[in-house]
Protein backbone atom coordinates (compact mmCIF):
# COMPACT_ATOMS: atom_id res chain seq x y z
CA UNK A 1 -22.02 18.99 17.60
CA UNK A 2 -18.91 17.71 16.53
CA UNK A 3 -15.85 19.98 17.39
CA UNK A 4 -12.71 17.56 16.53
CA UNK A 5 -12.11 15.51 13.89
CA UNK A 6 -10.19 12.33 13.76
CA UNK A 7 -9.65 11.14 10.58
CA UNK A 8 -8.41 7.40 10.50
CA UNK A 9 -10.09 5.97 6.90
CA UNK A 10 -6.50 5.76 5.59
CA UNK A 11 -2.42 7.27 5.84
CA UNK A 12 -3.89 9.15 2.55
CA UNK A 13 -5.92 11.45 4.07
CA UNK A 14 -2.96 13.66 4.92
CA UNK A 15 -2.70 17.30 4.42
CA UNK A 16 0.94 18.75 2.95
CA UNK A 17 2.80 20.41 5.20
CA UNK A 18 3.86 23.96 4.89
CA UNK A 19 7.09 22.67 4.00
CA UNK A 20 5.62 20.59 1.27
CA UNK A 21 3.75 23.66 -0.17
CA UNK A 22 6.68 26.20 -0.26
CA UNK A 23 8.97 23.70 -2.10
CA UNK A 24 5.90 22.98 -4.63
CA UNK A 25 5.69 27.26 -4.84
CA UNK A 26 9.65 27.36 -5.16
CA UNK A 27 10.36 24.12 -7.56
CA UNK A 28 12.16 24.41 -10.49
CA UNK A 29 9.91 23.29 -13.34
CA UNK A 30 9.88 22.03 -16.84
CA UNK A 31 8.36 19.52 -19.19
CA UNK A 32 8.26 15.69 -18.19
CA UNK A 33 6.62 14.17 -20.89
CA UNK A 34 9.58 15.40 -22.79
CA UNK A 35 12.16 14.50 -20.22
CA UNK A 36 13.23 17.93 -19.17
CA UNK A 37 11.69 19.06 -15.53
CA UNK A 38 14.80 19.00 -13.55
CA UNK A 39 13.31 18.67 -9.84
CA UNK A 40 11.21 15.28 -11.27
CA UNK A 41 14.89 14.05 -12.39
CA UNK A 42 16.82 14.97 -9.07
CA UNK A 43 13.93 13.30 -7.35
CA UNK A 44 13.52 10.04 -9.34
CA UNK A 45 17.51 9.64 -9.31
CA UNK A 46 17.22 9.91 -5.71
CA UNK A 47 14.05 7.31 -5.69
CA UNK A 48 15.87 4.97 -7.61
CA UNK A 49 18.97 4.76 -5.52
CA UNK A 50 17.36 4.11 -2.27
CA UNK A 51 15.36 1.49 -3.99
CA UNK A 52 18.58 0.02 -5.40
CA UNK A 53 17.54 0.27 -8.70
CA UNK A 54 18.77 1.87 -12.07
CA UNK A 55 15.85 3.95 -12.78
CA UNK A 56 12.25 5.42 -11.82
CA UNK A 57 8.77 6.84 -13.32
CA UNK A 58 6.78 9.25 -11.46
CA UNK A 59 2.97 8.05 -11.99
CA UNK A 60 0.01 9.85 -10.81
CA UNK A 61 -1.45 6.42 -8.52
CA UNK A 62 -0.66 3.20 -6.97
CA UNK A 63 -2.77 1.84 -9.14
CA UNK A 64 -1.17 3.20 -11.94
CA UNK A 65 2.20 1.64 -11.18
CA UNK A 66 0.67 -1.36 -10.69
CA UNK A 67 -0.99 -1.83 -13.84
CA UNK A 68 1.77 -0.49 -15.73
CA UNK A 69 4.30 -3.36 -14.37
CA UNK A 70 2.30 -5.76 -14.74
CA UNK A 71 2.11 -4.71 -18.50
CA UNK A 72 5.72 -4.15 -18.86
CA UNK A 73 5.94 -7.58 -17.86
CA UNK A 74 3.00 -9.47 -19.30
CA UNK A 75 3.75 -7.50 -22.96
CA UNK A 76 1.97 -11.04 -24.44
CA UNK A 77 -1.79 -10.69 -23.85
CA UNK A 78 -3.38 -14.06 -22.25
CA UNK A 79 -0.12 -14.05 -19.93
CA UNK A 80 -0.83 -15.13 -16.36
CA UNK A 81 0.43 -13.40 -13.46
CA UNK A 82 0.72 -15.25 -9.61
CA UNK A 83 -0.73 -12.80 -6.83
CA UNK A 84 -2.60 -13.44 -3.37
CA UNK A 85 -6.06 -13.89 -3.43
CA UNK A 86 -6.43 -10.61 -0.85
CA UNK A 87 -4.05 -8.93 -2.30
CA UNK A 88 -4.90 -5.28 -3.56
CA UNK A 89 -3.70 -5.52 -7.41
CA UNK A 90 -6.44 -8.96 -7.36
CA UNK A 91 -9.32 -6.97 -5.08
CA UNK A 92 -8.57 -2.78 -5.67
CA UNK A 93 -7.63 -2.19 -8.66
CA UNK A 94 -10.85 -2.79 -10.63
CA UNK A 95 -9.42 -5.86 -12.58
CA UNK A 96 -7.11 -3.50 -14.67
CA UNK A 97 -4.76 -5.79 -15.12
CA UNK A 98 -7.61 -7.83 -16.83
CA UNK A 99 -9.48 -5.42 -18.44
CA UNK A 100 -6.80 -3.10 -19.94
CA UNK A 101 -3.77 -5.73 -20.08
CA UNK A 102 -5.69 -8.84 -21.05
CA UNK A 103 -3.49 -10.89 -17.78
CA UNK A 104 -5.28 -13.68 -16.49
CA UNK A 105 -4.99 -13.37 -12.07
CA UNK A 106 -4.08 -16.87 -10.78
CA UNK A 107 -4.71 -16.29 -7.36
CA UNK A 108 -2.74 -17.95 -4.25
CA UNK A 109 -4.28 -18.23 -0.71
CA UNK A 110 -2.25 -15.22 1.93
CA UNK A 111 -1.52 -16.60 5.16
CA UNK A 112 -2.74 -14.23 7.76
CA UNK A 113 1.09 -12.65 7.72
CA UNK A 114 0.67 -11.91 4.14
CA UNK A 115 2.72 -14.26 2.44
CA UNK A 116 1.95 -17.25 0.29
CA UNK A 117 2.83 -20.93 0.68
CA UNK A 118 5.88 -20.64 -1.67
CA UNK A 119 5.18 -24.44 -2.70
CA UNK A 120 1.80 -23.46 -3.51
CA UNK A 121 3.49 -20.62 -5.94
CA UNK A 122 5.48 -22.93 -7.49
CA UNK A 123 2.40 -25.47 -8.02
CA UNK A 124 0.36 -21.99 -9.30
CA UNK A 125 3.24 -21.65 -12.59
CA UNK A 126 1.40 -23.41 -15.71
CA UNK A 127 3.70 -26.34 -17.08
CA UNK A 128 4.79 -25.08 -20.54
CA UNK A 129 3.80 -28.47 -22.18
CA UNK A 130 0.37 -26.90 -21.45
CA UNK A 131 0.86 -23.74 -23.32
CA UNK A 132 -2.09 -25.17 -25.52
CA UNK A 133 -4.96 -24.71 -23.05
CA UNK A 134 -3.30 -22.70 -20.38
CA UNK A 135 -2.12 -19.20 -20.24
CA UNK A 136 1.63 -18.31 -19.65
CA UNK A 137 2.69 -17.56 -16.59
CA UNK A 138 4.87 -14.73 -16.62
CA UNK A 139 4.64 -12.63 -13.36
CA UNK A 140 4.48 -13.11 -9.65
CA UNK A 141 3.30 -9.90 -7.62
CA UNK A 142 3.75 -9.47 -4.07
CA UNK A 143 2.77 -7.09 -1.58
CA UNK A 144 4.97 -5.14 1.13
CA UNK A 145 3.00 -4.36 3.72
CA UNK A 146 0.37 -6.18 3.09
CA UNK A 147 -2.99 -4.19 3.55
CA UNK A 148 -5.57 -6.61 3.85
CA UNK A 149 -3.64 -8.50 6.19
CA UNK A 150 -3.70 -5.51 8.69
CA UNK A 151 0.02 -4.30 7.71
CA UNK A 152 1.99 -7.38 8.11
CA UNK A 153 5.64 -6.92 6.46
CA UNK A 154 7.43 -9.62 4.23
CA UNK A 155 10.74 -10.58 5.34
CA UNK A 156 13.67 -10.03 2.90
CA UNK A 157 14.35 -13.55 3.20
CA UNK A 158 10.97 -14.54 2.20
CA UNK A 159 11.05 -12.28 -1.28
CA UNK A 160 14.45 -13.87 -1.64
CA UNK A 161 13.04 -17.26 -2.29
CA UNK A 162 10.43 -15.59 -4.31
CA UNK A 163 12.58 -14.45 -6.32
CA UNK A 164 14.41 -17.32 -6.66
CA UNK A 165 11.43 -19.15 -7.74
CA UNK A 166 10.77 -16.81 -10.34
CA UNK A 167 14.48 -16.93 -11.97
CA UNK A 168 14.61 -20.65 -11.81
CA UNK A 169 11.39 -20.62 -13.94
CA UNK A 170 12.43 -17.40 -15.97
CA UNK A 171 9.73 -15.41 -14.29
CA UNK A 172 9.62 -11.97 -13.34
CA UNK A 173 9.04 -10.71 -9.78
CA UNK A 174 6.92 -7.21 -9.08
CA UNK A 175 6.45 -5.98 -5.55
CA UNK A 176 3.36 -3.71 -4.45
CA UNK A 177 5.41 -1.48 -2.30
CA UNK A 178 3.06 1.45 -1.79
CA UNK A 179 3.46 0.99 2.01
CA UNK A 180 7.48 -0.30 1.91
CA UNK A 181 8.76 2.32 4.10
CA UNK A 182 6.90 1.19 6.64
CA UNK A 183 7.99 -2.36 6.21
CA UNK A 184 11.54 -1.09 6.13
CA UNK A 185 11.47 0.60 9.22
CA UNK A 186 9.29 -1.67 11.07
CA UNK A 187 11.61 -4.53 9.99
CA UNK A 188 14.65 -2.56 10.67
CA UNK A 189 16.22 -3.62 7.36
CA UNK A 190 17.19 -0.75 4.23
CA UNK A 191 14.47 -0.19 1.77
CA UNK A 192 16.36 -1.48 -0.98
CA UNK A 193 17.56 -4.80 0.45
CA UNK A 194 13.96 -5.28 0.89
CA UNK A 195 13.21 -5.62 -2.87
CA UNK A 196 16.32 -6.29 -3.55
CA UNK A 197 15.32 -9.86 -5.74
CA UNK A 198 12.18 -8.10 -7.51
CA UNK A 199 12.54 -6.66 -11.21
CA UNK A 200 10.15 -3.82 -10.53
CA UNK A 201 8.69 -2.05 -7.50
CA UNK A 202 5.82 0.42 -7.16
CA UNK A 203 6.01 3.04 -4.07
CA UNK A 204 2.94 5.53 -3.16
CA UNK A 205 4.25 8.44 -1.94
CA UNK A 206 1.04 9.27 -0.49
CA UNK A 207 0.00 6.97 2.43
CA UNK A 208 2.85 7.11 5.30
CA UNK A 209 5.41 9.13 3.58
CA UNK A 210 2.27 11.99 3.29
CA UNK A 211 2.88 13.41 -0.06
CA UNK A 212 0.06 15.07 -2.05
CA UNK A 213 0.15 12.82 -5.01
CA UNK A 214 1.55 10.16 -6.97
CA UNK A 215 3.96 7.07 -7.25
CA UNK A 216 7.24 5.66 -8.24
CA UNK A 217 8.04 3.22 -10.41
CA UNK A 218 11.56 1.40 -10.28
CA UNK A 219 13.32 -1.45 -12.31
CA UNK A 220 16.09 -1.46 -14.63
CA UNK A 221 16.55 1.22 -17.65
CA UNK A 222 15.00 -1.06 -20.06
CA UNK A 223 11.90 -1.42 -17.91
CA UNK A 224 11.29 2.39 -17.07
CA UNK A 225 11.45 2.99 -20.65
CA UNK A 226 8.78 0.37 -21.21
CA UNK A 227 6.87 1.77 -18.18
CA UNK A 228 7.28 5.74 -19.48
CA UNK A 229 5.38 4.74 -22.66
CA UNK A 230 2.87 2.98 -20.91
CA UNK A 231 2.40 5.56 -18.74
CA UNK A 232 1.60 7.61 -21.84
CA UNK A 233 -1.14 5.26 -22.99
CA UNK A 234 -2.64 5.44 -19.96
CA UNK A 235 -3.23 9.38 -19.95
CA UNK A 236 -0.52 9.09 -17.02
CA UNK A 237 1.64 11.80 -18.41
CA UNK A 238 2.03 15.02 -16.77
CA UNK A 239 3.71 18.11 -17.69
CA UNK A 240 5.02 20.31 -15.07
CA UNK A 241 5.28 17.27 -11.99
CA UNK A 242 8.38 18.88 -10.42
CA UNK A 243 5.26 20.85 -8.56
CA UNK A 244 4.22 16.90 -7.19
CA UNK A 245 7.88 15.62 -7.10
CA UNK A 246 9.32 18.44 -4.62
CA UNK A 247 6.52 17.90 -2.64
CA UNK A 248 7.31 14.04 -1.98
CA UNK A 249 11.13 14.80 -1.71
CA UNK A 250 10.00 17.10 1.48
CA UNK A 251 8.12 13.58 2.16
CA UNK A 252 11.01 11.09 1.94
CA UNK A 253 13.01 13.96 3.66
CA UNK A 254 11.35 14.45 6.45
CA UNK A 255 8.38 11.86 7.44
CA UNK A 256 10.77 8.36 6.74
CA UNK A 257 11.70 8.80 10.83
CA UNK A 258 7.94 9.75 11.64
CA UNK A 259 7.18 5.98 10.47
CA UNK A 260 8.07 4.11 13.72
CA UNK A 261 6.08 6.62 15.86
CA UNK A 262 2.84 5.78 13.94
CA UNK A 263 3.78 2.31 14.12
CA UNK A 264 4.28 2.64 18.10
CA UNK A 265 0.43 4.42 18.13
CA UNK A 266 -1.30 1.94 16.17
CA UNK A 267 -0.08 -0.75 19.03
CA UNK A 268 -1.31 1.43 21.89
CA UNK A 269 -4.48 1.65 19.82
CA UNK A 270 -4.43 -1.90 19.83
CA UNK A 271 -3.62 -2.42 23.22
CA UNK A 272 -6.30 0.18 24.05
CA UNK A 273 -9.17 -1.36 21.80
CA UNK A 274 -8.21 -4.75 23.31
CA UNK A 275 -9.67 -2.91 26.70
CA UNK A 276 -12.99 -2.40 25.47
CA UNK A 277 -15.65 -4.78 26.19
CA UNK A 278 -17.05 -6.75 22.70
CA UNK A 279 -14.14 -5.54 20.29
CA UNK A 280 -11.07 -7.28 20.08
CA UNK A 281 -7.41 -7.03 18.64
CA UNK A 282 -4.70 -9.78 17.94
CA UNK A 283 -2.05 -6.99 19.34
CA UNK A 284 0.86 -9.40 17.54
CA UNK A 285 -0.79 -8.36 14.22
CA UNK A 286 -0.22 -4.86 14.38
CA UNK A 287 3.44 -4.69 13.37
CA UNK A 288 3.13 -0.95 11.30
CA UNK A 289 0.40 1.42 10.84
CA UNK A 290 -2.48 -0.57 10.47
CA UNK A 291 -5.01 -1.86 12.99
CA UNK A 292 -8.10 -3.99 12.52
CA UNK A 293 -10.27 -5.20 15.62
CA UNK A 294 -13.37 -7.58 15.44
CA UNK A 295 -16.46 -6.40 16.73
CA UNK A 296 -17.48 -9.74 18.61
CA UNK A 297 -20.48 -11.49 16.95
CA UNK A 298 -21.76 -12.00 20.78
CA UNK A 299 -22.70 -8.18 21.19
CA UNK A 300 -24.56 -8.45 18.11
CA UNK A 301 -23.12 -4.56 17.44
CA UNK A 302 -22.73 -4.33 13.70
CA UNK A 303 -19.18 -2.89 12.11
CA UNK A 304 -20.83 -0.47 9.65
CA UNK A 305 -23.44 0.83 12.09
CA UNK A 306 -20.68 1.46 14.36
CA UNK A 307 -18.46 3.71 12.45
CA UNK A 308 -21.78 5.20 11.46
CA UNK A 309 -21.88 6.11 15.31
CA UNK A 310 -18.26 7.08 15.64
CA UNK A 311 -19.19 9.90 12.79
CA UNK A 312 -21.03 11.26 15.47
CA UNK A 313 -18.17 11.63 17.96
CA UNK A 314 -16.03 12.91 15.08
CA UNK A 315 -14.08 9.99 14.34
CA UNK A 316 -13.78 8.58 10.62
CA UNK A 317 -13.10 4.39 10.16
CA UNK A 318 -13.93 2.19 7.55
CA UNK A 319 -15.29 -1.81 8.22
CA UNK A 320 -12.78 -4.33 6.42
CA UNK A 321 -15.51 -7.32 6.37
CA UNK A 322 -18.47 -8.35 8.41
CA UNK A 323 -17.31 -8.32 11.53
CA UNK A 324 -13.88 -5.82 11.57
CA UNK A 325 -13.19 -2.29 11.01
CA UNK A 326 -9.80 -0.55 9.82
CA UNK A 327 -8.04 2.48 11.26
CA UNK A 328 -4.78 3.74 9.42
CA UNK A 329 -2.41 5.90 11.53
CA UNK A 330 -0.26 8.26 10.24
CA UNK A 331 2.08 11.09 11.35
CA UNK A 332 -0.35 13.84 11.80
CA UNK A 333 -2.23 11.78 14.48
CA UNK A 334 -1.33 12.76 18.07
CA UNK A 335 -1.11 10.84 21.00
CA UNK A 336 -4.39 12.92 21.72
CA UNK A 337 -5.62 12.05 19.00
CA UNK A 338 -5.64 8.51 19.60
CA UNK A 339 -6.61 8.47 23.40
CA UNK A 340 -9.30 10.87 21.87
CA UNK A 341 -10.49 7.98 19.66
CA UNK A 342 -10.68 5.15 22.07
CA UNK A 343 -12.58 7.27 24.63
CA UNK A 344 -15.38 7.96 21.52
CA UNK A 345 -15.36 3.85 20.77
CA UNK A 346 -16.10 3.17 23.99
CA UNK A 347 -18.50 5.37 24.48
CA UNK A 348 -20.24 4.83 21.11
CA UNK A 349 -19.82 0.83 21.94
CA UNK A 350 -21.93 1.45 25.22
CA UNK A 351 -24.29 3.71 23.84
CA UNK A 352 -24.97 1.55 20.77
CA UNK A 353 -25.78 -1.60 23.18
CA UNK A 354 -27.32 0.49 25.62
CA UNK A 355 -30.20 1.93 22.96
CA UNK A 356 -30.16 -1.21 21.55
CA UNK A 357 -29.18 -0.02 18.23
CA UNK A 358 -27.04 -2.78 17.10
CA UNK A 359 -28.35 -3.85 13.26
């Protein structure tokens, strides 16, 4: 029978604090499809100055934001935006971009630390003497951390010449930010000089920070506006979202300085899993919140049939390919929690091999 729980799918899985849920009883309320809940507009003037940016848009997903910059920015249909072939606008987002915004995904190999080759973005942007059998290129999208890439952050240097790429060809830049806290802290460098050469930025409020709900937008006035009717198309407006926006201002308030403790249990994870006889770790990988070991192809244990087992122990993963699985840490795992974990692996590794039951 299982008596503990360990969930480690995702940083979404979160509950809200009681903190969280007495400022979302208390908040101040109004309507914010016509501009008037206050606590949304004390929180998104907040949002947009730590971003270094002139204005924000609440929006109920990640995904959301993401589709809706890419609109903002693509406004032609048959525009072309540059983005990493693992990145999660290209693979999550159900090919919105495509299907709703009619942009055309010219993909760019990641390197392992999430970035791109920035002479293979420059070779990506369509010649406009083509503009008769090409589409346009109009966008370049990054992401900060980088997911699939087990968390990896991207330097401010790096978006710099991004960015500078994109002006010199009178591009756009759009970062995937839903996990840029973490990259801030990990990297040790302000939020906003992180994305400080991008014209729009989306930020979940719901993965490390721990919110309930949503994301933020942030670009320039003219953008927002853009984004805000959108948002509208979508079905993405919501009424009363002071309720939502008080609870991620208890987020930002209060679970920014929990980010470098997760980030200092995913590496003893790491370091823990790397102890455990047919799964292994690259520990230099694991630089916030994210870790992803291989299940060696030798033991001939299977990654899926494995975190089938580990539901048995209590213990919730997710496989990231044939022969890894994820696990997200965030602030409401323990120490415990964690030793808890690799103690279950191991003995769900051994018990697996030992019954043979590794297809």
């Amino acid at each position: 029978m299982v008596t503990r729980t360990i969930d480690l799918r995702s940083d979404t899985v979160t509950k809200p604090t009681e903190a969280m849920r007495t400022a979302m009883a208390t908040a101040e309320v109004d309507d914010d499809v016509l501009g008037s809940d206050p606590t949304a507009q004390v929180f998104l003037t907040e949002m947009a100055k730590l971003m270094g940016k002139e204005a924000a848009l609440f929006v109920p997903s990640g995904t959301m934001g993401n589709l809706i910059s890419v609109l903002v920015h693509c406004e032609v249909r048959g525009s072309e935006v540059i983005l990493g072939d693992n990145s999660h606008i290209h693979i999550y987002e159900n090919g919105g971009i495509s299907t709703i915004g009619g942009v055309h995904p010219k993909t760019v190999k990641n390197n392992p630390d999430g970035t791109m080759d920035i002479d293979q973005i420059v070779a990506a942007i369509r010649h406009p003497e083509g503009e008769l059998y090409y589409p346009t290129t109009r966008l370049i999208c990054l992401e900060n951390t980088h997911a699939n890439c087990g968390g990896r952050c991207i330097s401010a240097e790096y978006t710099d010449k991004v960015g500078e790429v994109a002006k010199q060809h009178g591009l756009k830049l759009h970062i995937d930010g839903a996990r840029i806290f973490n990259a801030a802290v990990a990297l040790g460098v302000p939020v906003h000089r992180l994305v400080q050469a991008a014209d729009s930025v989306s930020v979940c409020l719901s993965k490390g920070l721990g919110a309930p709900i949503g994301s933020v937008i942030v670009g320039s006035k003219i953008f927002i506006t853009k984004a805000k009717r959108l948002r509208k198309t979508l079905g993405g407006g919501m009424r009363q979202i002071g309720v939502l926006c008080a609870a991620a201002y208890v987020a930002l308030r209060d679970n920014v300085s929990k980010l470098e403790d997760d980030h200092r249990k995913a590496k003893f994870f790491a370091e823990g899993l790397n102890q455990i006889k047919h799964l292994s770790v690259d520990s230099s990988s694991v630089e916030t919140n994210m870790v992803f070991f291989t299940v060696m192809e030798s033991s001939h244990l299977s990654p899926e049939r494995l975190c089938q087992a580990l539901e048995n122990y209590g213990i919730l993963a997710l496989t990231a390919g044939s022969r890894s699985v994820r696990l997200v840490l965030h602030y409401q795992i323990s120490d415990s929690d964690v030793q808890y974990a690799l103690t279950c692996i191991k003995q769900a590794v051994e018990q697996m091999l030992t019954n043979g039951a590794t297809k």
